[in-house]
C-alpha atoms as a PDB file:
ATOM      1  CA  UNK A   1     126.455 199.215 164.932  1.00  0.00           C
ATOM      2  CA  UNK A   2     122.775 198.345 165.255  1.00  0.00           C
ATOM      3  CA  UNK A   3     121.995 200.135 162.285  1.00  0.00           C
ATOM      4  CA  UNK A   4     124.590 198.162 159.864  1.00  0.00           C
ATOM      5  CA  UNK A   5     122.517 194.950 160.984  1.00  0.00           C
ATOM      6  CA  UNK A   6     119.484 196.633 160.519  1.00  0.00           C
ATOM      7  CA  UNK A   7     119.989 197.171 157.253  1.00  0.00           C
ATOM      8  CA  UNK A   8     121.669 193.960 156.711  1.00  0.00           C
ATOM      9  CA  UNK A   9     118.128 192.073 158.126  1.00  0.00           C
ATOM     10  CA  UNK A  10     116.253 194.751 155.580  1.00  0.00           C
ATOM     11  CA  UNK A  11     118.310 193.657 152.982  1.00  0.00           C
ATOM     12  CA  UNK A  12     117.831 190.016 153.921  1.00  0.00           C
ATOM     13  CA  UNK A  13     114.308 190.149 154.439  1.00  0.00           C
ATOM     14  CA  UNK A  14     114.335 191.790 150.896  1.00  0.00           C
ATOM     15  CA  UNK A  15     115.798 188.946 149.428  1.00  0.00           C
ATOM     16  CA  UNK A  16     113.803 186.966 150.821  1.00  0.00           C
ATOM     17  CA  UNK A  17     110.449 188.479 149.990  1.00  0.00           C
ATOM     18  CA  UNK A  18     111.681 188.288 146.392  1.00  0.00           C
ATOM     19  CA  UNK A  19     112.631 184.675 146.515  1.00  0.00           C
ATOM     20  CA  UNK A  20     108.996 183.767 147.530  1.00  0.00           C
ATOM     21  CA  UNK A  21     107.530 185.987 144.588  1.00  0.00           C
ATOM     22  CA  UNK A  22     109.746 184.037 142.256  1.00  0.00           C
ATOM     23  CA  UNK A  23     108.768 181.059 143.444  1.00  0.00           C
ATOM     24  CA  UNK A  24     105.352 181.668 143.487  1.00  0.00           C
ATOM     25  CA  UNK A  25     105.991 182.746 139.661  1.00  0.00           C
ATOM     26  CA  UNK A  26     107.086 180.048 139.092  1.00  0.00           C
ATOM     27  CA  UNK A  27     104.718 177.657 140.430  1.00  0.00           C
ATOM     28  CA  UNK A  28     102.153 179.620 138.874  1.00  0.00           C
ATOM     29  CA  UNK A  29     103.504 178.864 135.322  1.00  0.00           C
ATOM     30  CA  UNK A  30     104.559 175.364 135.519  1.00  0.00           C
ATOM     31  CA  UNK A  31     100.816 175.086 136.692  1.00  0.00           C
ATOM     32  CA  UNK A  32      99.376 176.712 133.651  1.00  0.00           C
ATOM     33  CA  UNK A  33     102.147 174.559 131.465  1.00  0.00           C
ATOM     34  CA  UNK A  34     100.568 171.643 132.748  1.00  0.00           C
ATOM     35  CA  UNK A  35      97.349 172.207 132.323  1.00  0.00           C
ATOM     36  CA  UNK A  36      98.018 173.331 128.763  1.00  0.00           C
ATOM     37  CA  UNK A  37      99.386 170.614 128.107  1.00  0.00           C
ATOM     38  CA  UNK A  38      96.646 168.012 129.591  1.00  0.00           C
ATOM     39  CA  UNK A  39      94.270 170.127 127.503  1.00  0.00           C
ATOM     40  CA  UNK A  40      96.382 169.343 124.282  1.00  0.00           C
ATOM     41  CA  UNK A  41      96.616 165.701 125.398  1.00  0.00           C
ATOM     42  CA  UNK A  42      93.060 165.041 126.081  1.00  0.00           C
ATOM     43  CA  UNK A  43      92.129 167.310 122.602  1.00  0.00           C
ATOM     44  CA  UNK A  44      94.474 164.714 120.754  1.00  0.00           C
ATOM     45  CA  UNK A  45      92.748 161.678 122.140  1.00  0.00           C
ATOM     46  CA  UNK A  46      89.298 162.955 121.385  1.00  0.00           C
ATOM     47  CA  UNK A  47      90.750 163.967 117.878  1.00  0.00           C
ATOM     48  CA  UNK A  48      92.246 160.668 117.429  1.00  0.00           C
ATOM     49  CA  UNK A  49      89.082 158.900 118.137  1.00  0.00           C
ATOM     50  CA  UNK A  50      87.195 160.583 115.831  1.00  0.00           C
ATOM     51  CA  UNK A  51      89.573 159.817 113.311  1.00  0.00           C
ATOM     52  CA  UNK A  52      89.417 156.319 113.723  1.00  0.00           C
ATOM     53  CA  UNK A  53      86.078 155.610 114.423  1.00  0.00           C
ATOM     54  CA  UNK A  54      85.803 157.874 110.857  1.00  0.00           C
ATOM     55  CA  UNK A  55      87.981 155.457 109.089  1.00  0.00           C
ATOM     56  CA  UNK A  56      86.362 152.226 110.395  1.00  0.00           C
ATOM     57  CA  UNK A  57      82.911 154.086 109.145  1.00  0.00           C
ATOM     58  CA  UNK A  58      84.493 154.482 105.490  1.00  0.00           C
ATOM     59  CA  UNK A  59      85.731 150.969 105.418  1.00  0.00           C
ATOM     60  CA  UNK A  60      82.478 149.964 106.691  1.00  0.00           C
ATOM     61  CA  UNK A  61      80.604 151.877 103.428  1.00  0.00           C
ATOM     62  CA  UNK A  62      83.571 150.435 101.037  1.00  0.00           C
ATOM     63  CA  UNK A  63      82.592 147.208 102.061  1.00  0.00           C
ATOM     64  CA  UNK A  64      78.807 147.562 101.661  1.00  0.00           C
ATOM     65  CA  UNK A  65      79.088 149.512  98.478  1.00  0.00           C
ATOM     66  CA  UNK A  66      82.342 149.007  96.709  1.00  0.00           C
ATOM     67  CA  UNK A  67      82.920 151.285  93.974  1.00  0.00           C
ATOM     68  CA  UNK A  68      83.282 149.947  90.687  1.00  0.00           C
ATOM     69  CA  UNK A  69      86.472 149.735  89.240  1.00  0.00           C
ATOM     70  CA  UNK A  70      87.092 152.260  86.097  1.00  0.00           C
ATOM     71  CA  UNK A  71      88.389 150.736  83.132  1.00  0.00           C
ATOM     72  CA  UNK A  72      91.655 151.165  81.474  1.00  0.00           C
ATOM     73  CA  UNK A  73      91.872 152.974  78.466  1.00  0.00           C
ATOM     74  CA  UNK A  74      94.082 151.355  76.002  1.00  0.00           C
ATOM     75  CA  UNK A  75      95.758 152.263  73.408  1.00  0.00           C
ATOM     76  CA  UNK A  76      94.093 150.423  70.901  1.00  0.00           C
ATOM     77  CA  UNK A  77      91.098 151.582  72.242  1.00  0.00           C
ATOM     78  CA  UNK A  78      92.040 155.495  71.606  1.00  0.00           C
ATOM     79  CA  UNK A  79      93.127 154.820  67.844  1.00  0.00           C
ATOM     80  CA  UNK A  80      89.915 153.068  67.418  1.00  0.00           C
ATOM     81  CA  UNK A  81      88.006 155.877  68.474  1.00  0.00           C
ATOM     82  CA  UNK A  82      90.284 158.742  65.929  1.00  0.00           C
END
């Protein structure tokens, strides 16, 4: 008889050495998911404002030197040229 609970408290303490790994497993990769995806969040933002503050520099330039407008060809202006 003390050998049946023997191995039952083996088997349990088995389990429960297993459980822990898992766990730890798991902690370990929601932990790297997170941080993967603050990385990705903070790349993003730094993206984004250098995007912007791109943009506001091109309007800036429009505004100082606007391009001149090309003018329409017409077609009375084609036939006079043939």
């Amino acid at each position: 008889m003390a050998e049946g609970n023997q191995t039952i408290m083996e088997k349990a303490e088995a389990r429960f050495v297993d459980k822990q790994k898992k766990t730890a497993e798991k902690n370990k990769a929601t932990a790297e998911y997170m941080s993967e995806a603050r990385a990705r969040e903070i790349k993003t933002a730094r993206l984004r404002e250098l995007r912007l503050a791109k943009e506001e520099a091109d309007r800036v330039a429009e505004a100082l030197n606007p391009t001149p407008k090309k003018k329409r060809v017409t077609k009375k202006a084609t036939e006079a040229k043939t």
